[in-house]
C-alpha atoms as a PDB file:
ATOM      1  CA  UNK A   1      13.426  51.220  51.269  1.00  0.00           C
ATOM      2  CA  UNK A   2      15.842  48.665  52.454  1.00  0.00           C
ATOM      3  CA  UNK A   3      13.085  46.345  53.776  1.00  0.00           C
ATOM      4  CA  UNK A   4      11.015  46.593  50.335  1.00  0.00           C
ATOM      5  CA  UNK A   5      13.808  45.672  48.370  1.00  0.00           C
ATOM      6  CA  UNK A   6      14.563  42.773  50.694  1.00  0.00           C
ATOM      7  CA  UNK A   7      10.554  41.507  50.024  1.00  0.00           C
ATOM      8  CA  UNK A   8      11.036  41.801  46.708  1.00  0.00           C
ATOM      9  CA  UNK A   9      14.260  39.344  46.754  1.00  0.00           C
ATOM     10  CA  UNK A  10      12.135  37.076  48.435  1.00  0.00           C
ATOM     11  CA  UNK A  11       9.124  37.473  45.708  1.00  0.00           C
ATOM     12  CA  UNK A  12      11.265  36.938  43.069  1.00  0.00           C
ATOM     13  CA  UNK A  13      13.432  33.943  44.672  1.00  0.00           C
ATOM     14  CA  UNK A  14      10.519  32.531  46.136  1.00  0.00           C
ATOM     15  CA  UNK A  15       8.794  32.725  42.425  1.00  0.00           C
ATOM     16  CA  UNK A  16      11.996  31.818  40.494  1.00  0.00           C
ATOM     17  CA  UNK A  17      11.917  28.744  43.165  1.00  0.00           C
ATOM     18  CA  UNK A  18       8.067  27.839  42.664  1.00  0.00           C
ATOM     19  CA  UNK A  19       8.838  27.736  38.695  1.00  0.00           C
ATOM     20  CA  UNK A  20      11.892  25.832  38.922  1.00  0.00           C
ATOM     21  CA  UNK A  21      10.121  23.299  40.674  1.00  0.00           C
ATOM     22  CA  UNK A  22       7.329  22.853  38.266  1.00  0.00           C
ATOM     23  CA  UNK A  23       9.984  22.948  35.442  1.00  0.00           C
ATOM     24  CA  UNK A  24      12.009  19.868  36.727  1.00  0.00           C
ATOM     25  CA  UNK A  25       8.634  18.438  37.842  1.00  0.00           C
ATOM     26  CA  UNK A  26       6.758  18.459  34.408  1.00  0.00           C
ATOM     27  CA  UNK A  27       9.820  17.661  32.175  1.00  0.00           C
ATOM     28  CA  UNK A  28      10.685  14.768  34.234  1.00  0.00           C
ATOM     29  CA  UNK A  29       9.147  11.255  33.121  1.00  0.00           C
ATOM     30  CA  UNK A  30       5.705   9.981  34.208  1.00  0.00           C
ATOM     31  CA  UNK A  31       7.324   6.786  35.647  1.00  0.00           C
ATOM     32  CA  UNK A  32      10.513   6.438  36.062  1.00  0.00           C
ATOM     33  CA  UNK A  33      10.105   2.435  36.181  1.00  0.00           C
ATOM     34  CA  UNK A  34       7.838   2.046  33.357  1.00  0.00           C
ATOM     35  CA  UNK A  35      10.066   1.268  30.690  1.00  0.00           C
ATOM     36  CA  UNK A  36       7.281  -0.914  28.937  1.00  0.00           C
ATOM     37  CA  UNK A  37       7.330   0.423  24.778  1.00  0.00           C
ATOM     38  CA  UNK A  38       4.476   2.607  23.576  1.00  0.00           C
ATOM     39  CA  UNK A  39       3.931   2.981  19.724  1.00  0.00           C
ATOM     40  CA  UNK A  40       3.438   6.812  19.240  1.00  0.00           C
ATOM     41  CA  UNK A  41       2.741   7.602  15.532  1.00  0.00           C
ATOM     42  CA  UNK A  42       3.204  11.009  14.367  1.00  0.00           C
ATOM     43  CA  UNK A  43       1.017  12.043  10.945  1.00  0.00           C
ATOM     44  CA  UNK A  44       2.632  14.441   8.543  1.00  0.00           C
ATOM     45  CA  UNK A  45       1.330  17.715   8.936  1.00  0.00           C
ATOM     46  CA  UNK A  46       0.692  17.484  12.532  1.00  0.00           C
ATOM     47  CA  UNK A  47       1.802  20.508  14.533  1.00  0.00           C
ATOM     48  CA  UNK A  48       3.960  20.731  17.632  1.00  0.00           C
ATOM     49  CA  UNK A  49       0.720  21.595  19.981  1.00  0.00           C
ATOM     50  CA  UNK A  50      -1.059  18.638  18.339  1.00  0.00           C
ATOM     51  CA  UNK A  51       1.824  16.280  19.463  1.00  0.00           C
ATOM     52  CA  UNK A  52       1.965  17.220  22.736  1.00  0.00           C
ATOM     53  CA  UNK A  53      -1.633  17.282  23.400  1.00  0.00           C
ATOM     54  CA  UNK A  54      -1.396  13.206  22.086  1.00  0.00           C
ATOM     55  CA  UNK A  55       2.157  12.617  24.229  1.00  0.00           C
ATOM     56  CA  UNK A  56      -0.450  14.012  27.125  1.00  0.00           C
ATOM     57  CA  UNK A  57      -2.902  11.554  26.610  1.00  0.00           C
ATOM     58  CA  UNK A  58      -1.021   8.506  25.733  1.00  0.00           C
ATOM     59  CA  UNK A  59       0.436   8.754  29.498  1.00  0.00           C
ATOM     60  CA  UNK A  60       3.889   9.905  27.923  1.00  0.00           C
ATOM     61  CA  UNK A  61       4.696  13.408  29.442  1.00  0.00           C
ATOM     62  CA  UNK A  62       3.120  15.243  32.079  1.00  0.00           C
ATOM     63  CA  UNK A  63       2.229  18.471  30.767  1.00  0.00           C
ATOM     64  CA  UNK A  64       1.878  19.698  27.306  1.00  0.00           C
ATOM     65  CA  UNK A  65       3.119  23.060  27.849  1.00  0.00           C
ATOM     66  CA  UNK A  66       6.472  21.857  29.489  1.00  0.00           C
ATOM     67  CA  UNK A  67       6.889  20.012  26.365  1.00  0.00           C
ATOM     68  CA  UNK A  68       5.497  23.062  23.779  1.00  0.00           C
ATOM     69  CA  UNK A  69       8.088  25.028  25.920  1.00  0.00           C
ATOM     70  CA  UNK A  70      10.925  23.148  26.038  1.00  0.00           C
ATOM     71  CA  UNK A  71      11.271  22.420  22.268  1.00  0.00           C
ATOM     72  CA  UNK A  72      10.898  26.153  21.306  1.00  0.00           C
ATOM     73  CA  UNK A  73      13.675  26.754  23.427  1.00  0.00           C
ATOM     74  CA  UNK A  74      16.166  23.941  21.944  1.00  0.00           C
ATOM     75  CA  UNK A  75      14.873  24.976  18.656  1.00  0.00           C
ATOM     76  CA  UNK A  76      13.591  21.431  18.193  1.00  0.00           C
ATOM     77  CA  UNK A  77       9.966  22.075  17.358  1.00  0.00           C
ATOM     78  CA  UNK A  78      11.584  23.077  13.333  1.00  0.00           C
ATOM     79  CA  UNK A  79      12.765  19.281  13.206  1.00  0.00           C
ATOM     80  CA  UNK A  80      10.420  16.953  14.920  1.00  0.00           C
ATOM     81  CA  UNK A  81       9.837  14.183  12.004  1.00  0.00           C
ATOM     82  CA  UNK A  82       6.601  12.420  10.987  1.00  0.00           C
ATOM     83  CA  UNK A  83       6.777   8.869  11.733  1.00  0.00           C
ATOM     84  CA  UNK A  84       5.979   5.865  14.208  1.00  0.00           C
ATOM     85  CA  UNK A  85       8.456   5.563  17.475  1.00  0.00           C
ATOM     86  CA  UNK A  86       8.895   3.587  20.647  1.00  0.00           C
ATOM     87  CA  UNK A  87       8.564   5.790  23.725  1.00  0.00           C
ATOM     88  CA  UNK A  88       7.892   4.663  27.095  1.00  0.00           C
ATOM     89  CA  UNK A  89       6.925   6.676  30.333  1.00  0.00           C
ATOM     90  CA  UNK A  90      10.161   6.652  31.758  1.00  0.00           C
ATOM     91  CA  UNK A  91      11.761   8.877  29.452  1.00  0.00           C
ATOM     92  CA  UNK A  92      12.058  12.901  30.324  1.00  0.00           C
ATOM     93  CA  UNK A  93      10.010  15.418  28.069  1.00  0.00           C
ATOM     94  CA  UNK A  94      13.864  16.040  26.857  1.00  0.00           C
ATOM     95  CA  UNK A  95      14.621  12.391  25.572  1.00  0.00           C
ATOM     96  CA  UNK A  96      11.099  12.172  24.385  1.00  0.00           C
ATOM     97  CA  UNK A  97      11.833  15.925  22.098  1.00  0.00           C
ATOM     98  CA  UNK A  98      15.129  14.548  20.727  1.00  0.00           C
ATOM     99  CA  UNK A  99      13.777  10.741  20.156  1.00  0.00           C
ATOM    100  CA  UNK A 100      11.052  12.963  17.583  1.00  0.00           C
ATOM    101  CA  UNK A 101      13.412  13.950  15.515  1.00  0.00           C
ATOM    102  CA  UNK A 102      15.437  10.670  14.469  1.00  0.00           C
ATOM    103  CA  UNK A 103      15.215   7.104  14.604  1.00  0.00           C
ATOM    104  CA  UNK A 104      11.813   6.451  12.831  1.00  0.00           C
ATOM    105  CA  UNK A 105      10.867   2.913  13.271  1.00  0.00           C
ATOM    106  CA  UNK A 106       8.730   2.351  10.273  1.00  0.00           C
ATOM    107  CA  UNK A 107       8.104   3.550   7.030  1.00  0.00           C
ATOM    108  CA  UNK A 108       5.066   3.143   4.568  1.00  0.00           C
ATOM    109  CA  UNK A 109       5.063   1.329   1.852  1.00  0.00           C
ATOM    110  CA  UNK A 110       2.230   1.672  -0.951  1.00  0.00           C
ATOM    111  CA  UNK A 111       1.487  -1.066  -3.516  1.00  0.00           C
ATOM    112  CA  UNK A 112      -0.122  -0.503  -6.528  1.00  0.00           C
ATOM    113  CA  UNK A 113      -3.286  -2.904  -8.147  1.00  0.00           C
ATOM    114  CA  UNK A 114      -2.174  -4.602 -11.235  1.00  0.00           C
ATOM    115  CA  UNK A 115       1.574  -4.340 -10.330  1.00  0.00           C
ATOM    116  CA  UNK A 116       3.424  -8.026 -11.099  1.00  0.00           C
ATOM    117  CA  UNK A 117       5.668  -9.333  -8.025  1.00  0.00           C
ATOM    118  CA  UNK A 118       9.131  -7.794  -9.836  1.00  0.00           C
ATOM    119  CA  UNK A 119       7.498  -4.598  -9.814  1.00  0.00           C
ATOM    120  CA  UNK A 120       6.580  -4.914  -6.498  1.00  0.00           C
ATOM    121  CA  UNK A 121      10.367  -5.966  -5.501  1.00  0.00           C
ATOM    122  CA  UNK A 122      12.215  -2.994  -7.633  1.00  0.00           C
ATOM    123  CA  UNK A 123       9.898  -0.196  -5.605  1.00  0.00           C
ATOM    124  CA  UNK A 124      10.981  -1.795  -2.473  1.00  0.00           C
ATOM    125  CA  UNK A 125      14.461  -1.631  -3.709  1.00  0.00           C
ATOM    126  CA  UNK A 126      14.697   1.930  -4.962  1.00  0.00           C
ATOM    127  CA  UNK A 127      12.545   3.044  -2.088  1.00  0.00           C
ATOM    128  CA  UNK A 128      13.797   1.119   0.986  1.00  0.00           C
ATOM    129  CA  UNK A 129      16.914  -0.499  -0.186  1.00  0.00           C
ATOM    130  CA  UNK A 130      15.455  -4.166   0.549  1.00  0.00           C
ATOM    131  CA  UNK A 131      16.993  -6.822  -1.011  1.00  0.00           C
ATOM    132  CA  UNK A 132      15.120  -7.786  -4.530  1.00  0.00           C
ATOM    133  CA  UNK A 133      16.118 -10.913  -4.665  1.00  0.00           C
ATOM    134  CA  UNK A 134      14.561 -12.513  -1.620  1.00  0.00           C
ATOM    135  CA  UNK A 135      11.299 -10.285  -2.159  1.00  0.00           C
ATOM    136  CA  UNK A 136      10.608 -12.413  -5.407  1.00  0.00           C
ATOM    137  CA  UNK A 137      11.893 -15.459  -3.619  1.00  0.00           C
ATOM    138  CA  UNK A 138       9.251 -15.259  -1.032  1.00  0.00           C
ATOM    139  CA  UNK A 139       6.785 -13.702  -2.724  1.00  0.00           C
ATOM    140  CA  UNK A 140       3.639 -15.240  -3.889  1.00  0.00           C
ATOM    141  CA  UNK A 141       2.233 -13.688  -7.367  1.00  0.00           C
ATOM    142  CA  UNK A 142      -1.750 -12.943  -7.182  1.00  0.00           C
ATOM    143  CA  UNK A 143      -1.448 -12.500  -3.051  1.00  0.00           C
ATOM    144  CA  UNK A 144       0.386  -9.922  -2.228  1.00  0.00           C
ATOM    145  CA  UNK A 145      -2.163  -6.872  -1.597  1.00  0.00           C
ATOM    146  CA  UNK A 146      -2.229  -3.917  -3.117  1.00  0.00           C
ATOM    147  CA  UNK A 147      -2.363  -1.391  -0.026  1.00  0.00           C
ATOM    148  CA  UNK A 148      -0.934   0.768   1.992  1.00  0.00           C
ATOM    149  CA  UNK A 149       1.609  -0.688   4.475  1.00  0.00           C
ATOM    150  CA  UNK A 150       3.345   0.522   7.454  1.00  0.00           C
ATOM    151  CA  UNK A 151       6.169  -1.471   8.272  1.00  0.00           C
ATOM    152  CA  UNK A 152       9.388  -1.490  10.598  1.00  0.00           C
ATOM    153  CA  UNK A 153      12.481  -0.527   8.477  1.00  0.00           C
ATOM    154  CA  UNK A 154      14.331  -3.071   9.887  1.00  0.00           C
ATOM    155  CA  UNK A 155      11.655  -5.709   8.494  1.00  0.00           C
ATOM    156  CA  UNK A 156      13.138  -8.430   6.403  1.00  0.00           C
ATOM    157  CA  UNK A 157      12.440  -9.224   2.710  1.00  0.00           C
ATOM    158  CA  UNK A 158      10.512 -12.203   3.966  1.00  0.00           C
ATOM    159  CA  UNK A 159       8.578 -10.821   6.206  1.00  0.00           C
ATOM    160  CA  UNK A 160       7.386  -7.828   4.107  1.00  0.00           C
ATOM    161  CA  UNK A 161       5.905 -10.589   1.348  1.00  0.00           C
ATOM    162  CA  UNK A 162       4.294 -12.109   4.684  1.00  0.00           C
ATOM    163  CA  UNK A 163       2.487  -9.081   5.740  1.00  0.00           C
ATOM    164  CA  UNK A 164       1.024  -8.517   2.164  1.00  0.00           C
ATOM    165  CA  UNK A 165      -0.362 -12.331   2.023  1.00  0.00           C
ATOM    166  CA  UNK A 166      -1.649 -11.939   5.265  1.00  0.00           C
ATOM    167  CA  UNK A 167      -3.570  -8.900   4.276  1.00  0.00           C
ATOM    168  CA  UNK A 168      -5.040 -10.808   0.922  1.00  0.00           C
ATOM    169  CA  UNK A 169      -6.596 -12.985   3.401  1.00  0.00           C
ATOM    170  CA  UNK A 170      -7.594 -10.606   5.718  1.00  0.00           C
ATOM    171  CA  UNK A 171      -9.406  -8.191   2.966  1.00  0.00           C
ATOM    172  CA  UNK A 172     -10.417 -11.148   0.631  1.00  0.00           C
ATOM    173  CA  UNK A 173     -13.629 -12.969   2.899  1.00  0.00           C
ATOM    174  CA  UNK A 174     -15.441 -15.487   2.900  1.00  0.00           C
ATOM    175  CA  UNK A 175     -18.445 -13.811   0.622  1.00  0.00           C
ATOM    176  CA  UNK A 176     -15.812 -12.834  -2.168  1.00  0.00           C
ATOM    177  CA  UNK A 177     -14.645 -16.495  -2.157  1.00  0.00           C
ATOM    178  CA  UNK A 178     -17.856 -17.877  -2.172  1.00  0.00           C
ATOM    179  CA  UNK A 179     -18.810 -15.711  -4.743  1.00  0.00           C
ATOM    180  CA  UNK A 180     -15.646 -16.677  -6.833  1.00  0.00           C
ATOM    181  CA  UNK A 181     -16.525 -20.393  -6.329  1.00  0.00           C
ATOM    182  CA  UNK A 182     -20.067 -19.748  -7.403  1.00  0.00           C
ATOM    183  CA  UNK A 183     -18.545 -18.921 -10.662  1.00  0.00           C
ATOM    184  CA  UNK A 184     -17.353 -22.199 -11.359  1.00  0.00           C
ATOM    185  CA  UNK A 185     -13.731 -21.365 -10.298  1.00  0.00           C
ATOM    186  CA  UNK A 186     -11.504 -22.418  -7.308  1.00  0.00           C
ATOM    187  CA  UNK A 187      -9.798 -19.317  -5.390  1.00  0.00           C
ATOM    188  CA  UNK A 188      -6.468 -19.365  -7.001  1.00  0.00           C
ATOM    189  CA  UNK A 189      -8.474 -19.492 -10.881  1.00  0.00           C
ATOM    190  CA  UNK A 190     -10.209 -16.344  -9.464  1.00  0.00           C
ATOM    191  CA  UNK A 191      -7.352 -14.658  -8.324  1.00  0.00           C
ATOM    192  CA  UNK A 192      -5.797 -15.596 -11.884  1.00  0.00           C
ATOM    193  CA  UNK A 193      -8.588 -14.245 -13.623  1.00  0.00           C
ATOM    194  CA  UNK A 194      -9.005 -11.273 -11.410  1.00  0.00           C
ATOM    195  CA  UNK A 195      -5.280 -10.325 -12.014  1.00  0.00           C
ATOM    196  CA  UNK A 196      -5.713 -10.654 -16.162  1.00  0.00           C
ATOM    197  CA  UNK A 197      -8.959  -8.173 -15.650  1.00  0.00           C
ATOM    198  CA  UNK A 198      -6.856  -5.742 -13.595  1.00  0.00           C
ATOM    199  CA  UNK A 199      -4.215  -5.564 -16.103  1.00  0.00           C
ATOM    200  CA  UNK A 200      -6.959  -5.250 -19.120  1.00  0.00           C
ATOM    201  CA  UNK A 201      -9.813  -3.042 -18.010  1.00  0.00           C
ATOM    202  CA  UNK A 202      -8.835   0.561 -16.359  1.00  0.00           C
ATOM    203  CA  UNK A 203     -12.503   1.374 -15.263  1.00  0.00           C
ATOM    204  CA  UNK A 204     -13.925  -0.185 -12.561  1.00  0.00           C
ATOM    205  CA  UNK A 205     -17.326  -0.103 -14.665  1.00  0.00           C
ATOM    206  CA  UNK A 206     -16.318  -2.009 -17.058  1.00  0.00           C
ATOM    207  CA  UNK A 207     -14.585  -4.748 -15.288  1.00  0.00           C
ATOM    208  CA  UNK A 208     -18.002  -6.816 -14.045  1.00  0.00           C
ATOM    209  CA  UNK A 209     -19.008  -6.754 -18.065  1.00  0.00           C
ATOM    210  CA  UNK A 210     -15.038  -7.809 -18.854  1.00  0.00           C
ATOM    211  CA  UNK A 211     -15.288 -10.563 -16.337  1.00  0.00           C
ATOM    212  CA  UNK A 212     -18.546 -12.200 -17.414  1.00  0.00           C
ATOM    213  CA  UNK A 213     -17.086 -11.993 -20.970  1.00  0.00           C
ATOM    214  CA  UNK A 214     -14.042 -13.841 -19.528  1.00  0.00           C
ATOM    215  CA  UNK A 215     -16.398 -16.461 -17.935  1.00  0.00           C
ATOM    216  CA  UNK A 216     -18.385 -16.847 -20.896  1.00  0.00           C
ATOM    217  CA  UNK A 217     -15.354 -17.926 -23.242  1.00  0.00           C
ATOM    218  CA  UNK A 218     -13.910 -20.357 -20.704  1.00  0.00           C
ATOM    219  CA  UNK A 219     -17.374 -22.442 -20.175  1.00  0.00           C
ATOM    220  CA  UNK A 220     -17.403 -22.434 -23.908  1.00  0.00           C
ATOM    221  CA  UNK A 221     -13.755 -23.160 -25.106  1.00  0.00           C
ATOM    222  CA  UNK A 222     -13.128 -19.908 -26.310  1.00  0.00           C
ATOM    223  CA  UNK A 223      -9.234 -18.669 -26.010  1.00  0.00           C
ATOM    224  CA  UNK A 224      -9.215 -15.192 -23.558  1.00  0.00           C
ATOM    225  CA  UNK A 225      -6.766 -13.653 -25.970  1.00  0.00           C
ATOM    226  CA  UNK A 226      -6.216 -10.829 -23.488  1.00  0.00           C
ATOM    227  CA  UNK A 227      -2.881  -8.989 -24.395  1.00  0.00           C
ATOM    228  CA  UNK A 228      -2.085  -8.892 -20.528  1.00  0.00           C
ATOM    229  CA  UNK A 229      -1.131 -12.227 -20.522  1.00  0.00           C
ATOM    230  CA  UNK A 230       1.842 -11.965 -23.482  1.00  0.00           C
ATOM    231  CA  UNK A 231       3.018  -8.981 -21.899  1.00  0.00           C
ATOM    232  CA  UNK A 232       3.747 -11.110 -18.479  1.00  0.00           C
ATOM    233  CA  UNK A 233       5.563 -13.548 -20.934  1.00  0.00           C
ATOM    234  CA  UNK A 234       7.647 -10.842 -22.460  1.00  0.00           C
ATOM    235  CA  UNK A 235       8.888  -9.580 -19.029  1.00  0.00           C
ATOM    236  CA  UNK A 236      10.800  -6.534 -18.692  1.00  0.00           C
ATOM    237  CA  UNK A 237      10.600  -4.309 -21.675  1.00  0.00           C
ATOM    238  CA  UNK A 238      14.247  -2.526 -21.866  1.00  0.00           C
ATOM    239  CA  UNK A 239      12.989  -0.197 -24.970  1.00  0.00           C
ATOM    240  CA  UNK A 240      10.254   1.013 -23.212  1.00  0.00           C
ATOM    241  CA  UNK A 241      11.653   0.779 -19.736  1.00  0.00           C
ATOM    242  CA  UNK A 242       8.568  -1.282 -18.242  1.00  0.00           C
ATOM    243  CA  UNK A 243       7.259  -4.215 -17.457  1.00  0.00           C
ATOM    244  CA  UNK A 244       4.530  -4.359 -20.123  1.00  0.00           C
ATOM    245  CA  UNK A 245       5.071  -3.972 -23.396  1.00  0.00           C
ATOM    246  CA  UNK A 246       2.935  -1.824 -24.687  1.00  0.00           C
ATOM    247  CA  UNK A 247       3.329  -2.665 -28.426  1.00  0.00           C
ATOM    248  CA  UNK A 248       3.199  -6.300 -28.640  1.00  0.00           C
ATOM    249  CA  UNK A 249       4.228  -7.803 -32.275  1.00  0.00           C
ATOM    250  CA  UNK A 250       2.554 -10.125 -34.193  1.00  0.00           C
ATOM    251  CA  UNK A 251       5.776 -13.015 -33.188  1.00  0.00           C
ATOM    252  CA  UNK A 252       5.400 -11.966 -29.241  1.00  0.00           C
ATOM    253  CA  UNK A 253       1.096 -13.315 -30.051  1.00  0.00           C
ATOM    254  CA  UNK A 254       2.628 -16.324 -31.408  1.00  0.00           C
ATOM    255  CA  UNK A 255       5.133 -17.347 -28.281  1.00  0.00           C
ATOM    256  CA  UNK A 256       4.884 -20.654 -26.934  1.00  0.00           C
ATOM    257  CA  UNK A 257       3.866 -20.445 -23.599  1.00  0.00           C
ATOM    258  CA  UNK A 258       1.061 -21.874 -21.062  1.00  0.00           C
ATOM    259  CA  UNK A 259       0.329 -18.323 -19.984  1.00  0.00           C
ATOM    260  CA  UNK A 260      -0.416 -17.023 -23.841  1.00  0.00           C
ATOM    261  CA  UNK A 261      -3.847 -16.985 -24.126  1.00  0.00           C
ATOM    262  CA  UNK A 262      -4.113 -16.450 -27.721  1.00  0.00           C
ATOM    263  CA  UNK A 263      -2.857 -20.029 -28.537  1.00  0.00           C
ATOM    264  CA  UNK A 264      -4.152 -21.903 -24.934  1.00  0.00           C
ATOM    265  CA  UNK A 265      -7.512 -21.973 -24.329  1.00  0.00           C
ATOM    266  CA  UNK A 266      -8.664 -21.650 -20.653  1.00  0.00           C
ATOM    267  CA  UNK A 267      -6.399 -19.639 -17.281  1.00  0.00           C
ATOM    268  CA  UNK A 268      -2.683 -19.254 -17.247  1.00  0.00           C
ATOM    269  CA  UNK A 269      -1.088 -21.664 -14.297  1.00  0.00           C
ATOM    270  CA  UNK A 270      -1.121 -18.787 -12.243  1.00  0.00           C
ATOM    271  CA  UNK A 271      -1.490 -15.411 -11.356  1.00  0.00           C
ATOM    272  CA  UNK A 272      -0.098 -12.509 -14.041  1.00  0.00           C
ATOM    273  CA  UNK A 273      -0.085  -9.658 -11.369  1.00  0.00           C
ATOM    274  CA  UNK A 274      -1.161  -8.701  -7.831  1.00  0.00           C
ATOM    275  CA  UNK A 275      -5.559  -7.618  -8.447  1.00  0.00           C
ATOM    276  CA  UNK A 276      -7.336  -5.153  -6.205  1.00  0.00           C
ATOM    277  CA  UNK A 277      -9.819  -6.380  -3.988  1.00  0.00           C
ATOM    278  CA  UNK A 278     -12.588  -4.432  -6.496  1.00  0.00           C
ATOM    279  CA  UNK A 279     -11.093  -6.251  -9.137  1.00  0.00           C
ATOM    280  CA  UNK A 280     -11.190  -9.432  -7.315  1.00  0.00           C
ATOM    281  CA  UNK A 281     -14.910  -8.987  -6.527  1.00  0.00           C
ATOM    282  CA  UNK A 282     -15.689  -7.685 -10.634  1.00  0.00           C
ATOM    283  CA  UNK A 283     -14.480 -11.636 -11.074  1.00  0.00           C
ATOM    284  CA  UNK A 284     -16.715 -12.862  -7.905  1.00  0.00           C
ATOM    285  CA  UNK A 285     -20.017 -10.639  -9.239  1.00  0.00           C
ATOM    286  CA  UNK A 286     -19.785 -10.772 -12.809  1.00  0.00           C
ATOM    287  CA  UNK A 287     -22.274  -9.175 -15.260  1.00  0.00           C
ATOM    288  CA  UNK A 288     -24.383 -11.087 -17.997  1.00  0.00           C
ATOM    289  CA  UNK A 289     -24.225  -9.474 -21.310  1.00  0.00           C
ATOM    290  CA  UNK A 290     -24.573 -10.730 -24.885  1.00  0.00           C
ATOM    291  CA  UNK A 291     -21.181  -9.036 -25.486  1.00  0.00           C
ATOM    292  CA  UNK A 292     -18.490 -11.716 -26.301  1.00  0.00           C
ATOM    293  CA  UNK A 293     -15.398  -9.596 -27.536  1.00  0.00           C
ATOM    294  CA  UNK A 294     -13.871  -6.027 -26.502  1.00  0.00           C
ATOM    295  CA  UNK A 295     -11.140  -3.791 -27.805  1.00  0.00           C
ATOM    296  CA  UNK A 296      -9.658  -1.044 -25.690  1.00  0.00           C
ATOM    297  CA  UNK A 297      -8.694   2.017 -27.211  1.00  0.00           C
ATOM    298  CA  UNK A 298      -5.669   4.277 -26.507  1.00  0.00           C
ATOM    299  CA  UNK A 299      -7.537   6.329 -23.998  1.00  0.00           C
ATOM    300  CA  UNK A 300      -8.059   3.126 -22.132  1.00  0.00           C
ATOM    301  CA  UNK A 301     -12.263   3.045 -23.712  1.00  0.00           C
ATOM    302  CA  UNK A 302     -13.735  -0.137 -23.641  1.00  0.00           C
ATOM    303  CA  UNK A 303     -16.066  -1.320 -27.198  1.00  0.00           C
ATOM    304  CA  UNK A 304     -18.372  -4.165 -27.107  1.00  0.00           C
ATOM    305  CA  UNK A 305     -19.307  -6.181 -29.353  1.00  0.00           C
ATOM    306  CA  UNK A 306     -21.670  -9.182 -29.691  1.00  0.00           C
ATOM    307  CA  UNK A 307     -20.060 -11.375 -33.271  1.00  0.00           C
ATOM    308  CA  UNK A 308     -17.238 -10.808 -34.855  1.00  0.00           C
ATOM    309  CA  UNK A 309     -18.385  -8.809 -37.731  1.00  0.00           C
ATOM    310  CA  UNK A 310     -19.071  -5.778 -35.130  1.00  0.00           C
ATOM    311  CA  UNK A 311     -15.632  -6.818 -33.360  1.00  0.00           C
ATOM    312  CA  UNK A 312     -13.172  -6.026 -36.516  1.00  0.00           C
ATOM    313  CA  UNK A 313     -15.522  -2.993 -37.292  1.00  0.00           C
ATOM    314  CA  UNK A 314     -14.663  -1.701 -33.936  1.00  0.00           C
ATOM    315  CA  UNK A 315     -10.643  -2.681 -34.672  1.00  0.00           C
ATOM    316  CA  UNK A 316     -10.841  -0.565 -37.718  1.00  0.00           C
ATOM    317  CA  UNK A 317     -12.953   2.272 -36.333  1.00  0.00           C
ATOM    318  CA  UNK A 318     -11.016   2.409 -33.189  1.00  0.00           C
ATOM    319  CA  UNK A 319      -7.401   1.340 -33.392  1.00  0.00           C
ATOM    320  CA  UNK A 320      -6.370   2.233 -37.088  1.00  0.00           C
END
């Protein structure tokens, strides 16, 4: 009896040995003199099995299951974050578990087609806390890209305009700008009409017809009078709380100012607002109509019309 219970000491110890061994072996770091950085995103909605399995194959830890195990037992599976982080192989499945649930290097920041640069600066601001002020300072109206962004939180004002004008040049190619230039227009008259369109026309359908309208009034003199462009005069709306007015009066038509279009004919000096790239390609593949005005109703429904006559019968029919 004696001698059985001895064996099983040994089992047990022997066991209770084997596992402590392969506990300290797969929670300890894949190389302890690799301290070179490794960007390891983590998606939202991803579970804990999923991140292991991708700390496994990005050379990070050496066994999933160590690291499933290990934060069950802390209790740190319930606050691992979503995010992008700097490991490196040299850290144990421990300071890998903890480093998931804090210090987040970047965050993601989406812009929105049609928004103007302040716009652009006061989400930053109420979002992320960066400075508004240098945003606008650096930032280039027309170029900086609607899209979705991840960048470091500790990225500067500066260089967060410089990542969106690098992107307009990345997305906008050489066939958009050739098709742009094919209308007649230099790239920064393109992007000026493509940021009017954005602002004016809500369907993508509708903005190739909008755009050869547009085209067709500046070969032939014609004033764009698109309400887009007094609203970016106007500014900040504090009544309404926005940027664009959405109720323009008869004396806001009437201000003097290169970017009014209903008293200058031809582009604004610039850019009103940031286009999409579909937007931007509506002005670089126009359609022909015989259409030469539109009205927009509230619903955001585009009317055509081909003389004037059916243009104020639409105005009556549609906005009164």
């Amino acid at each position: 009896m004696f001698r059985k219970s001895f064996l099983l000491i040994i089992m047990l110890t022997a066991v209770l040995a084997v596992s402590l061994f392969w506990w300290l072996s797969a929670t300890s770091p894949v190389n302890i003199k690799d301290s070179e950085p490794v960007d390891f995103v983590i998606s939202s909605g991803q579970n804990v099995s999923i991140i292991a399995n991708n700390l496994k194959s990005e050379g990070l830890i050496k066994n999933a299951k160590a690291f499933l195990l290990y934060t069950r037992i802390s209790g740190i599976s319930e606050n691992i974050q979503a995010g992008n982080y700097e490991l490196n192989p040299a850290m144990s499945v421990s300071e890998i578990a903890n480093q998931l649930t804090h210090g987040v290097n970047d965050v993601w920041v989406k812009i929105i087609e049609g928004w103007r640069v302040e716009e652009i600066a006061d989400y930053l601001y109420n979002n992320f806390g960066i400075d508004k002020n240098e945003f606008i300072q650096n930032a280039q109206e027309g170029y900086m890209f609607p899209d979705s962004y991840r960048i470091s939180a500790d990225s500067s004002p500066t260089e967060i305009a410089s990542v969106m004008r690098s992107n307009f040049y990345t997305k906008v190619t050489e066939d958009i700008k050739n098709g742009i230039t094919a209308q007649g227009l230099t790239l920064h008259q393109g992007i000026t009409l493509a940021s009017i369109l954005e602002r004016e026309v809500k369907n993508a359908s509708d903005r190739p017809i909008v755009a050869g309208i547009y085209l067709k009034r500046l070969n032939n003199n014609w004033p764009l009078q698109a309400d887009a462009t007094v609203q970016y005069i106007v500014g900040f709306d504090a009544g309404g709380n926005i940027w664009w007015k959405k109720h323009l009066t008869a004396s806001d038509l009437e201000i003097d100012s290169p970017y009014n279009t209903y008293i200058v004919t031809g582009l604004p000096p610039g850019p009103i607002a940031n286009p999409g790239l579909a937007t931007i390609k509506a002005v670089a593949n126009p359609k022909d109509s015989d259409y030469w005005y539109y009205i927009s109703d509230d619903a955001g429904t585009l009317h055509y019309a081909k003389t004037i006559e059916e243009h104020n019968q639409n105005i009556v029919k549609y906005l009164h």
